[in-house]
Protein backbone atom coordinates (compact mmCIF):
# COMPACT_ATOMS: atom_id res chain seq x y z
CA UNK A 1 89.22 73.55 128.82
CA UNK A 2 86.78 76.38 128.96
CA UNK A 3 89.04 78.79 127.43
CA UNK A 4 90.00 76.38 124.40
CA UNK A 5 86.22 75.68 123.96
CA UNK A 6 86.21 79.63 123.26
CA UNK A 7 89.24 79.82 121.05
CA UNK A 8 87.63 76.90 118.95
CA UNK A 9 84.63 79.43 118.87
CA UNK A 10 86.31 82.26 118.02
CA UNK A 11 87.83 80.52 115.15
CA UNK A 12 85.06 78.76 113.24
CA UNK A 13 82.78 82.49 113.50
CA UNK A 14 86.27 83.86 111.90
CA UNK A 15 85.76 81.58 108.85
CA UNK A 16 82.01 81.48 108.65
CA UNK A 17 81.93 85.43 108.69
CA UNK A 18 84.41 85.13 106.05
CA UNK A 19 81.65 83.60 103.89
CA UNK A 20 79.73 85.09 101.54
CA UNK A 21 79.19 87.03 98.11
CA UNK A 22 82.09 89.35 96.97
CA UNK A 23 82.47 91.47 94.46
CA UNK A 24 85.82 90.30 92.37
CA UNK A 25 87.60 93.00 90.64
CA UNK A 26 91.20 93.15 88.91
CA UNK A 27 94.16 94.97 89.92
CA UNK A 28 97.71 94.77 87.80
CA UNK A 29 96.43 91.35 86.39
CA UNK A 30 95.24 89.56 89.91
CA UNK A 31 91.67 89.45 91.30
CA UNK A 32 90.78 90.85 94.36
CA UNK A 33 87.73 90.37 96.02
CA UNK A 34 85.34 92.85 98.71
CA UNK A 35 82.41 91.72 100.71
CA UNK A 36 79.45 92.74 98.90
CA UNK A 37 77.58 94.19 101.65
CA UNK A 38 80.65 96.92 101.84
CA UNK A 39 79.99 98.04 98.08
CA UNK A 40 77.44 101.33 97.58
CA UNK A 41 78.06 101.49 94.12
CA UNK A 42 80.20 101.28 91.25
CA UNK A 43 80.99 103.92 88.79
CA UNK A 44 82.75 104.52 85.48
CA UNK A 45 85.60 106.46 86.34
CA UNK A 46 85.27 110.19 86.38
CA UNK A 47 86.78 113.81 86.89
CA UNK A 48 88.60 113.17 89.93
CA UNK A 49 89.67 116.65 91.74
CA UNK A 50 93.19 116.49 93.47
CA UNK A 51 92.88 117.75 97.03
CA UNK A 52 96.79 119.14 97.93
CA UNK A 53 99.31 118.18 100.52
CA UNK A 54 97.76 114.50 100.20
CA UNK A 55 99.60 110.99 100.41
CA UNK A 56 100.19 109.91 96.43
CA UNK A 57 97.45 106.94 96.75
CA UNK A 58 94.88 109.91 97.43
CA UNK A 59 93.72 110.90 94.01
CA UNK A 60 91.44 113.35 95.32
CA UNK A 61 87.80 114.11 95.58
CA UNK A 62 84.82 113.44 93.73
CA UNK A 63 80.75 115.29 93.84
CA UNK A 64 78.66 112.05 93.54
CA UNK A 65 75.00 113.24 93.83
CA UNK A 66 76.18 116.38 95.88
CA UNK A 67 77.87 113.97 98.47
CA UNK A 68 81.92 114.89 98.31
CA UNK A 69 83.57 111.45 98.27
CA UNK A 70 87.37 110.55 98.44
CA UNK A 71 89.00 108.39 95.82
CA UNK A 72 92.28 106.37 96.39
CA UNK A 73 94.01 104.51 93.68
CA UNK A 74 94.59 100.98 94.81
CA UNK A 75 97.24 100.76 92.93
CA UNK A 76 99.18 103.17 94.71
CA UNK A 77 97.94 102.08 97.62
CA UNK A 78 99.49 98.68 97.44
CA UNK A 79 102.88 100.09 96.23
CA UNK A 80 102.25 98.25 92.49
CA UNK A 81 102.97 100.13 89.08
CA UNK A 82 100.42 103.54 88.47
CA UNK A 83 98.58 102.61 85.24
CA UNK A 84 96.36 104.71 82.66
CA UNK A 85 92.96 104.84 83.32
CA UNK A 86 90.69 103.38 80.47
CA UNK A 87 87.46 102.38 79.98
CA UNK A 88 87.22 100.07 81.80
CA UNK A 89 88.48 101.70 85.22
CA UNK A 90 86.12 101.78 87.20
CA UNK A 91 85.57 103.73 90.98
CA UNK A 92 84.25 101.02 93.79
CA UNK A 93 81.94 103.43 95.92
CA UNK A 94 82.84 101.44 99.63
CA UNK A 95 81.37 102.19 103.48
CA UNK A 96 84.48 101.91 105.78
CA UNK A 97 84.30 102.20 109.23
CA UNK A 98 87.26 102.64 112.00
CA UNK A 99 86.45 103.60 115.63
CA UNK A 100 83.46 104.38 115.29
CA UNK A 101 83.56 106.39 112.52
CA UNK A 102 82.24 105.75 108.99
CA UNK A 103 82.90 106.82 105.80
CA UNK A 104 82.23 106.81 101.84
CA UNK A 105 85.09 106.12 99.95
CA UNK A 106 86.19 105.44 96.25
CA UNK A 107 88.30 102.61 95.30
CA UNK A 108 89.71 102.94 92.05
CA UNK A 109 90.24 99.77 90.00
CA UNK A 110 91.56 98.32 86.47
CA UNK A 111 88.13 96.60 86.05
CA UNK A 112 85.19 95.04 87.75
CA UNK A 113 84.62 91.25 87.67
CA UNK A 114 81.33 89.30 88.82
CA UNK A 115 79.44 89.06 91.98
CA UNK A 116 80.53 85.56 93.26
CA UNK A 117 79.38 83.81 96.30
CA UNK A 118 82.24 82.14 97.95
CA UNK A 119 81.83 79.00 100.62
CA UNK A 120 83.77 78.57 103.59
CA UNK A 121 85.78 75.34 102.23
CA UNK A 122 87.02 77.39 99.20
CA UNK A 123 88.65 80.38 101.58
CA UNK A 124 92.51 79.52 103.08
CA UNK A 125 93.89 81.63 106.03
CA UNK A 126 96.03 84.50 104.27
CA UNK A 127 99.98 82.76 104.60
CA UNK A 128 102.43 84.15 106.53
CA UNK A 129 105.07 86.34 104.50
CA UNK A 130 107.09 87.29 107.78
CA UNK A 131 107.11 89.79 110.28
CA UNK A 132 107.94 93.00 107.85
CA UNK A 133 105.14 92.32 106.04
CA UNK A 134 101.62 93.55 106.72
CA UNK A 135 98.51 91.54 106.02
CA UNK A 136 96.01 92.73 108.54
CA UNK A 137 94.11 94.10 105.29
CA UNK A 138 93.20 90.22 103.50
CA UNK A 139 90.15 88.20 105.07
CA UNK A 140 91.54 84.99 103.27
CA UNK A 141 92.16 83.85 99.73
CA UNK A 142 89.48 82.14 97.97
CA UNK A 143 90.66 78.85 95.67
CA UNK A 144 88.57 78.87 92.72
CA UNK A 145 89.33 77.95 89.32
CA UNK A 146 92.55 76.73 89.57
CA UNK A 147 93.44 80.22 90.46
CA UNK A 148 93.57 82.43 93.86
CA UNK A 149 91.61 85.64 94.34
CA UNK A 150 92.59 87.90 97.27
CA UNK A 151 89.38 88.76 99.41
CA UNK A 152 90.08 92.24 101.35
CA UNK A 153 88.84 93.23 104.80
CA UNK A 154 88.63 97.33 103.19
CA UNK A 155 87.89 98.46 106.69
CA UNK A 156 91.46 97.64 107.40
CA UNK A 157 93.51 98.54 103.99
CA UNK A 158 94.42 101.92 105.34
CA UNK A 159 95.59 102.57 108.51
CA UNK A 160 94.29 104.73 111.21
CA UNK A 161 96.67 107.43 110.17
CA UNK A 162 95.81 107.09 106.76
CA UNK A 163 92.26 106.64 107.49
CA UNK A 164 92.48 110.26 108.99
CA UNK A 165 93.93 111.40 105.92
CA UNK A 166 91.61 110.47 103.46
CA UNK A 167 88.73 111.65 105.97
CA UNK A 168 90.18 114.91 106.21
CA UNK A 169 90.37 114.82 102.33
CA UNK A 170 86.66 114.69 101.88
């Protein structure tokens, strides 16, 4: 009974951390969403400088205020069609952390959306799309609108492998 009781537990902090503001931003036509309190800042996109020897997603490095950042195109990342940057492209300046380790990191994106604050009752547990796919990387999918908007855990869209990649990078 004890160990139900902290199952139950487990799973209603699960949703209620999943609460909260997000910034919404499009990718290829769909919305995405990223826990505000991840975002540092978001830029117009800028001269990006290719680091070599890097996974294609890696678009290279960036000198924000004297700080060298990585930038990875989404995109790429999630295997969808490369597209032209315009003026609207914009770089998501993001803290990730894995073991321990944290890091700034630019997210580049089609376009930024709004700030919206998203309850509990309008986020559904992420489906299951079989065993061959990975989804470790999306917190839930918010129902608003009439429409779905993918909300991202960006600690966990690159791997631990991939993590080191980007780290090394910078």
């Amino acid at each position: 009974m004890e160990q139900t009781t902290k199952i139950m537990d487990q799973a209603i902090k699960s949703v209620a951390d999943r609460e909260g503001k997000y910034l919404t931003f499009a990718l290829a036509g769909e919305e995405y969403g990223i826990g505000i309190l991840k975002v540092k800042e978001i830029i117009g996109i800028m001269t990006i400088t290719p680091v070599p020897q890097t996974p294609g997603y890696i678009k290279g490095v960036i000198n924000l205020r004297g700080k060298v950042i990585p930038v990875i195109d989404l995109r790429l990342k999630f295997n969808m069609e490369s597209a032209a940057y315009t003026e609207r492209t914009c770089i998501i300046v993001v803290e990730i952390s894995n073991n321990e380790h944290k890091i700034m990191m630019g997210i580049v994106v089609d376009s930024v959306s709004e700030v919206l604050n998203i309850r509990q009752g309008e986020i559904a547990d992420t489906p299951a799309f079989g065993s061959r796919v990975d989804t470790a990387y999306i917190l839930g999918m918010a129902k608003m609108g009439g429409g779905v908007k993918i909300l991202l855990d960006i600690d966990r869209v690159l791997s631990d492998h991939e993590f080191q990649n980007v780290t090394r990078a910078a």
